[in-house]
Each structure stands twice: as structure tokens, then as C-alpha cells.
PDB file of N, CA and C in Angstrom:
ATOM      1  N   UNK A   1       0.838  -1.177   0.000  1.00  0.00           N
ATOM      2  CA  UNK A   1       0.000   0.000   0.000  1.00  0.00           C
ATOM      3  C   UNK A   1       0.884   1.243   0.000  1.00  0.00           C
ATOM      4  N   UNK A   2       0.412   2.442  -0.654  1.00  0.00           N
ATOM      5  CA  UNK A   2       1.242   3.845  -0.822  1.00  0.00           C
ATOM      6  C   UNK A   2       1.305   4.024   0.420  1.00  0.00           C
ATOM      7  N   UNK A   3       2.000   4.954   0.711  1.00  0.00           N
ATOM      8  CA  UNK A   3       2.014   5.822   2.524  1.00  0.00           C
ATOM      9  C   UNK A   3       1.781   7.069   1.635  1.00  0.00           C
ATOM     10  N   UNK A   4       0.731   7.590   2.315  1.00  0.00           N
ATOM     11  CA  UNK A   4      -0.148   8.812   2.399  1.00  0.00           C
ATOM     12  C   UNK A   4      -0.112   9.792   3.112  1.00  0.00           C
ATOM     13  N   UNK A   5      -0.068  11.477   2.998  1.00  0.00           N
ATOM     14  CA  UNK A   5       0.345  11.893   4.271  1.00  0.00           C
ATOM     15  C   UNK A   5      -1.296  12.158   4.833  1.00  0.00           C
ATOM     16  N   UNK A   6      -0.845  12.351   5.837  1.00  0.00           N
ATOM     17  CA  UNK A   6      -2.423  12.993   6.450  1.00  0.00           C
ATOM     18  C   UNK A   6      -3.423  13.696   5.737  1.00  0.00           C
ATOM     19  N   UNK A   7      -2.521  15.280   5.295  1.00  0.00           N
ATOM     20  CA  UNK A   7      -3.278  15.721   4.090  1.00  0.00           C
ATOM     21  C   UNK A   7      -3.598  15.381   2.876  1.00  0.00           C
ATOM     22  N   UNK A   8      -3.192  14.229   2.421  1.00  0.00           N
ATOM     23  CA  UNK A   8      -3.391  13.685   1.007  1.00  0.00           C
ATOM     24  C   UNK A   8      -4.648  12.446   1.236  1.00  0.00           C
ATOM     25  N   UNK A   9      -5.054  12.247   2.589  1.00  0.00           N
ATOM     26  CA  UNK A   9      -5.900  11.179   2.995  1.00  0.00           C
ATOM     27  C   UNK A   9      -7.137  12.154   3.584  1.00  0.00           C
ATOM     28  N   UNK A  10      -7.085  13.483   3.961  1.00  0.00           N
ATOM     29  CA  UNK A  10      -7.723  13.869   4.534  1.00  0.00           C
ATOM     30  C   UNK A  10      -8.669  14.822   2.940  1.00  0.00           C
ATOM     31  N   UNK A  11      -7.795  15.155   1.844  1.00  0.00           N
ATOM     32  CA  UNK A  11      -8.412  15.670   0.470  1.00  0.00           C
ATOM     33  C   UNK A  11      -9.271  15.003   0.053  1.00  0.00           C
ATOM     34  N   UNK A  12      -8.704  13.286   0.087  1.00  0.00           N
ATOM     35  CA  UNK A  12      -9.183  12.206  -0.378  1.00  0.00           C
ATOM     36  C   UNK A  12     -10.406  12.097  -0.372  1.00  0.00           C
ATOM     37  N   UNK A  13     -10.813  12.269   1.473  1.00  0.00           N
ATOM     38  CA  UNK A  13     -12.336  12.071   1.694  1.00  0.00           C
ATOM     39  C   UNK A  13     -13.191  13.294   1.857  1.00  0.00           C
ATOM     40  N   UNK A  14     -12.655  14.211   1.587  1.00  0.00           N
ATOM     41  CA  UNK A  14     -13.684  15.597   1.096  1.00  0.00           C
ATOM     42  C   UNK A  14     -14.061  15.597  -0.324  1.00  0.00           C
ATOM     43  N   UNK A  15     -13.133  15.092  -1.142  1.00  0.00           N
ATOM     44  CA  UNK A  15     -13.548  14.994  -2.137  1.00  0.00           C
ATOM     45  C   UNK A  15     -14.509  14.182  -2.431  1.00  0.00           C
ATOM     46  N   UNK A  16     -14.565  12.892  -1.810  1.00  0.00           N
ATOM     47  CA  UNK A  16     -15.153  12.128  -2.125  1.00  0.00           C
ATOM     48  C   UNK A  16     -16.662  12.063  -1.124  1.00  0.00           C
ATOM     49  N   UNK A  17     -16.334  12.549  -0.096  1.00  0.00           N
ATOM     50  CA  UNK A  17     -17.765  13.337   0.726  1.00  0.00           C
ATOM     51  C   UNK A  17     -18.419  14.090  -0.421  1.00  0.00           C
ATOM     52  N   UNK A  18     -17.745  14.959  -0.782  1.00  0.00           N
ATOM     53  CA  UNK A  18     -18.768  16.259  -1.513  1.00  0.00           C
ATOM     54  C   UNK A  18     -19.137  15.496  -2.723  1.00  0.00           C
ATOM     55  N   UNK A  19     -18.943  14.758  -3.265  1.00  0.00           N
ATOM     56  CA  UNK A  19     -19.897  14.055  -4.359  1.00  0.00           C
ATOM     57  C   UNK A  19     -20.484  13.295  -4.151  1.00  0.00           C
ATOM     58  N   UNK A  20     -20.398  12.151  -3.121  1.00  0.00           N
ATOM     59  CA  UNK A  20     -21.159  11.238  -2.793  1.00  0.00           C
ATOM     60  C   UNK A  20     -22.641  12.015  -2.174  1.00  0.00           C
ATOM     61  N   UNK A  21     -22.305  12.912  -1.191  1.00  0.00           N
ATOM     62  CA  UNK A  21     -23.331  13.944  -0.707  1.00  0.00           C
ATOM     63  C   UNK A  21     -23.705  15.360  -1.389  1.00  0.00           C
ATOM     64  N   UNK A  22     -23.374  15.466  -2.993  1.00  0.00           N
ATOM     65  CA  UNK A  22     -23.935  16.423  -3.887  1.00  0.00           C
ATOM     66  C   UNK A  22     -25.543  15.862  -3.740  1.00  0.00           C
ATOM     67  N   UNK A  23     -26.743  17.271  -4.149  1.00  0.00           N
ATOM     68  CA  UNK A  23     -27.930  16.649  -4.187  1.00  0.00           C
ATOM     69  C   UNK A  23     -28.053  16.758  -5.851  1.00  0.00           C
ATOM     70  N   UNK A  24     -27.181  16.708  -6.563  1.00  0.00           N
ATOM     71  CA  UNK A  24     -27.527  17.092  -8.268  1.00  0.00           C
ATOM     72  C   UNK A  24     -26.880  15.809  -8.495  1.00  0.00           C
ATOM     73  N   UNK A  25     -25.745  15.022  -7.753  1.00  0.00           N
ATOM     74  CA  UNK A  25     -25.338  13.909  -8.174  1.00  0.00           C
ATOM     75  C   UNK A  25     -26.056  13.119  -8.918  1.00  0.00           C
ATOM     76  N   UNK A  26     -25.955  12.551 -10.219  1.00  0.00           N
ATOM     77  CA  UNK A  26     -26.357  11.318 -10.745  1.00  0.00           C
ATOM     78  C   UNK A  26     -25.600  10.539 -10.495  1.00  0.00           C
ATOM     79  N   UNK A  27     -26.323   8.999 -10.378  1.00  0.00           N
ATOM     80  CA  UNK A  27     -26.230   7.739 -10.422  1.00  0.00           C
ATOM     81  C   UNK A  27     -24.665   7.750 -11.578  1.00  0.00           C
ATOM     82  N   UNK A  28     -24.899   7.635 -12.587  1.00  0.00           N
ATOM     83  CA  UNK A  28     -23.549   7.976 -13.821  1.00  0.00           C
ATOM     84  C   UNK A  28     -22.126   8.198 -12.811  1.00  0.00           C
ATOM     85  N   UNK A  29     -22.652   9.583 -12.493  1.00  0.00           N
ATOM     86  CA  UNK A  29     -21.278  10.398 -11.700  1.00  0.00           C
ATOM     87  C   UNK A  29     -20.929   9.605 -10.675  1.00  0.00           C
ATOM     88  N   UNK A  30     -21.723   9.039  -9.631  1.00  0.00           N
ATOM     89  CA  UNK A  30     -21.590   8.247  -8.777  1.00  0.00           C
ATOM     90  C   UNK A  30     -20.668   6.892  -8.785  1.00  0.00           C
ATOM     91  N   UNK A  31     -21.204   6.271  -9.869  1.00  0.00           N
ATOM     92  CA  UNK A  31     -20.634   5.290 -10.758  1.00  0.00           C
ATOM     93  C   UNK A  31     -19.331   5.582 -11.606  1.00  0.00           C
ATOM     94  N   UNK A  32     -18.824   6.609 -11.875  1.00  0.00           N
ATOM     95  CA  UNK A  32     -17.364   7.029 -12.602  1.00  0.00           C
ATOM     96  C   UNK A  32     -16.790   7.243 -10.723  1.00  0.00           C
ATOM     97  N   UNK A  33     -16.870   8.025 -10.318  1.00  0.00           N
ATOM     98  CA  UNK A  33     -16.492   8.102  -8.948  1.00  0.00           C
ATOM     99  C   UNK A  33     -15.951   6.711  -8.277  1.00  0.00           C
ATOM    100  N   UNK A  34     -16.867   5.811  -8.154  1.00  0.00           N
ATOM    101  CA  UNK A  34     -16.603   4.807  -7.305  1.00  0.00           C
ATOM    102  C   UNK A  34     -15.532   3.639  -8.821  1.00  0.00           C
ATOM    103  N   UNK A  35     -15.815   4.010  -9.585  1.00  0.00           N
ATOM    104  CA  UNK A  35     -15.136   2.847 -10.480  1.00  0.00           C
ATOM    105  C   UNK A  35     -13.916   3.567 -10.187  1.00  0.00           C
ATOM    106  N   UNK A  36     -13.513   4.954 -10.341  1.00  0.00           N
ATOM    107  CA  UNK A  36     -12.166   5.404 -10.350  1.00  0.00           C
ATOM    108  C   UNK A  36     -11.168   5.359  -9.241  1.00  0.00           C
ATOM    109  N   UNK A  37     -12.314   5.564  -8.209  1.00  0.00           N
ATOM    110  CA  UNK A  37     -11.132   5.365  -6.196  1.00  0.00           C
ATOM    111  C   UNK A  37     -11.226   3.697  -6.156  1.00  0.00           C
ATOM    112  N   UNK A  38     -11.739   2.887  -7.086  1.00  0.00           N
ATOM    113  CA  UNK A  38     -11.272   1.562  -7.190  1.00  0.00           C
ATOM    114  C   UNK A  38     -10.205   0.877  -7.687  1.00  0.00           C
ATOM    115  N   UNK A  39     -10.098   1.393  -8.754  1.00  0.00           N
ATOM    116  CA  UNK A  39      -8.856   1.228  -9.801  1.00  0.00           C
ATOM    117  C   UNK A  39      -7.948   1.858  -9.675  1.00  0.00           C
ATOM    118  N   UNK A  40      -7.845   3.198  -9.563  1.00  0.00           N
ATOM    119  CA  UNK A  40      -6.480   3.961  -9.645  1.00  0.00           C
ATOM    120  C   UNK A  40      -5.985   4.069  -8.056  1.00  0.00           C
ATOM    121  N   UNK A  41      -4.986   3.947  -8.401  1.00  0.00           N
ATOM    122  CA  UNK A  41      -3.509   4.575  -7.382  1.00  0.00           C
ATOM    123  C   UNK A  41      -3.768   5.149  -5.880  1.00  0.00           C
ATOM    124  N   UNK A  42      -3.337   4.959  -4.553  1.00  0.00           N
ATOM    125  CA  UNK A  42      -3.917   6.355  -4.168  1.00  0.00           C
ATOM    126  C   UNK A  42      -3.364   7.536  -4.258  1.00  0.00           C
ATOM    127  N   UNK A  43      -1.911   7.812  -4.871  1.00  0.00           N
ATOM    128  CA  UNK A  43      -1.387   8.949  -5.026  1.00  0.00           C
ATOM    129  C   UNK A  43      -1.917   9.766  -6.218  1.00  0.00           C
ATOM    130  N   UNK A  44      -2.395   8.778  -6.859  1.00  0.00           N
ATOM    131  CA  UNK A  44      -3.379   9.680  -8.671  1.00  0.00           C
ATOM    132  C   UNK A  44      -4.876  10.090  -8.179  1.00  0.00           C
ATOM    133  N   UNK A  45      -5.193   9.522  -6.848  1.00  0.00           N
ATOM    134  CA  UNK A  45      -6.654  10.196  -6.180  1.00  0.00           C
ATOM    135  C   UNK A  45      -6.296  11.121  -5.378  1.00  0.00           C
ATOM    136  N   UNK A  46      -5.363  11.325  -4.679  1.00  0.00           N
ATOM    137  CA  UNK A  46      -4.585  12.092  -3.896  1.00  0.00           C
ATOM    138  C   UNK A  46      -4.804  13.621  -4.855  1.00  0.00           C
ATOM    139  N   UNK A  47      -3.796  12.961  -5.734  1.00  0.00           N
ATOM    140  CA  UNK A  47      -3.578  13.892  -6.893  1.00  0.00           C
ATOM    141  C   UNK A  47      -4.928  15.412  -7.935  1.00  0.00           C
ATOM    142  N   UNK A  48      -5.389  14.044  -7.985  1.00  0.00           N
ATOM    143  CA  UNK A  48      -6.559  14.235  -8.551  1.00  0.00           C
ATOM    144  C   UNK A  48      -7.781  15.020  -7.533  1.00  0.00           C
ATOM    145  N   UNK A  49      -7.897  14.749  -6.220  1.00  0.00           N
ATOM    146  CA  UNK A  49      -8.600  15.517  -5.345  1.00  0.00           C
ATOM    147  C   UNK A  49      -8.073  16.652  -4.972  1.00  0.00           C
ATOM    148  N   UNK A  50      -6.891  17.130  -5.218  1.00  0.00           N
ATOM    149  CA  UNK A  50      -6.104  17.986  -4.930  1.00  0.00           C
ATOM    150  C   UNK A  50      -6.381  19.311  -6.183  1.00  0.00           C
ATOM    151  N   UNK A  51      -6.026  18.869  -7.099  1.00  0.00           N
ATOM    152  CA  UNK A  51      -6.660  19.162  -8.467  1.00  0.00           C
ATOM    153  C   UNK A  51      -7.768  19.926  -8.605  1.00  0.00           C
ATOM    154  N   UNK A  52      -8.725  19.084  -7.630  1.00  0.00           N
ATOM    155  CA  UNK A  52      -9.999  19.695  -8.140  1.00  0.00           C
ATOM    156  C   UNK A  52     -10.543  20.624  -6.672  1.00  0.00           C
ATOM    157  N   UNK A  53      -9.325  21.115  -5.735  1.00  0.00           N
ATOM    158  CA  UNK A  53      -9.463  21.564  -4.901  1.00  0.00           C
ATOM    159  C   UNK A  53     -10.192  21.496  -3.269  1.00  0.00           C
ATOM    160  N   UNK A  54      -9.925  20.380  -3.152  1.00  0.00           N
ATOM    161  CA  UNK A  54     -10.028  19.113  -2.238  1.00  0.00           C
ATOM    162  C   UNK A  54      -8.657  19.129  -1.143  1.00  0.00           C
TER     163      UNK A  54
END
């Protein structure tokens, strides 16, 4: 498993709070979301939540 710092674990799940708990979320988005923190990396979700200002 990667070693993560605190803040790269703590982006992680805001990011992934604020979409799971969007009220405009679709099912679709939901579904790209969960296929992607499945498959990829955690430093490319890290990355990627960071990105999108997370």
C-alpha cells in the first residue's frame, strides 16, 4: 500500500464526501467516482482531489 500523508488522505475524503453527498449527483457520476477510487492509485486520487481543490 502507498504511505499517504495525512493531508493527502484527509483531500481524499472531502472529495469524495462532496460528491457522494452532492444533491444534483447522478447515479452515472456516482458510478465514474466509485469505479475510479477503485482502480487507480492512491497517489493519482490524492492527486486528482487535490486538483480539483479538495
Amino acid at each position: 500500500m502507498e504511505k499517504l500523508s495525512r493531508a493527502q488522505l484527509e483531500s481524499i475524503a472531502r472529495w469524495i464526501g462532496a460528491v457522494t453527498s452532492h444533491p444534483d449527483a447522478t447515479a452515472e457520476q456516482l458510478e465514474a467516482v466509485y469505479e475510479y477510487v477503485s482502480t487507480a492509485r492512491l497517489k493519482d486520487i490524492a492527486e486528482t482531489a487535490k486538483a480539483l481543490g479538495y
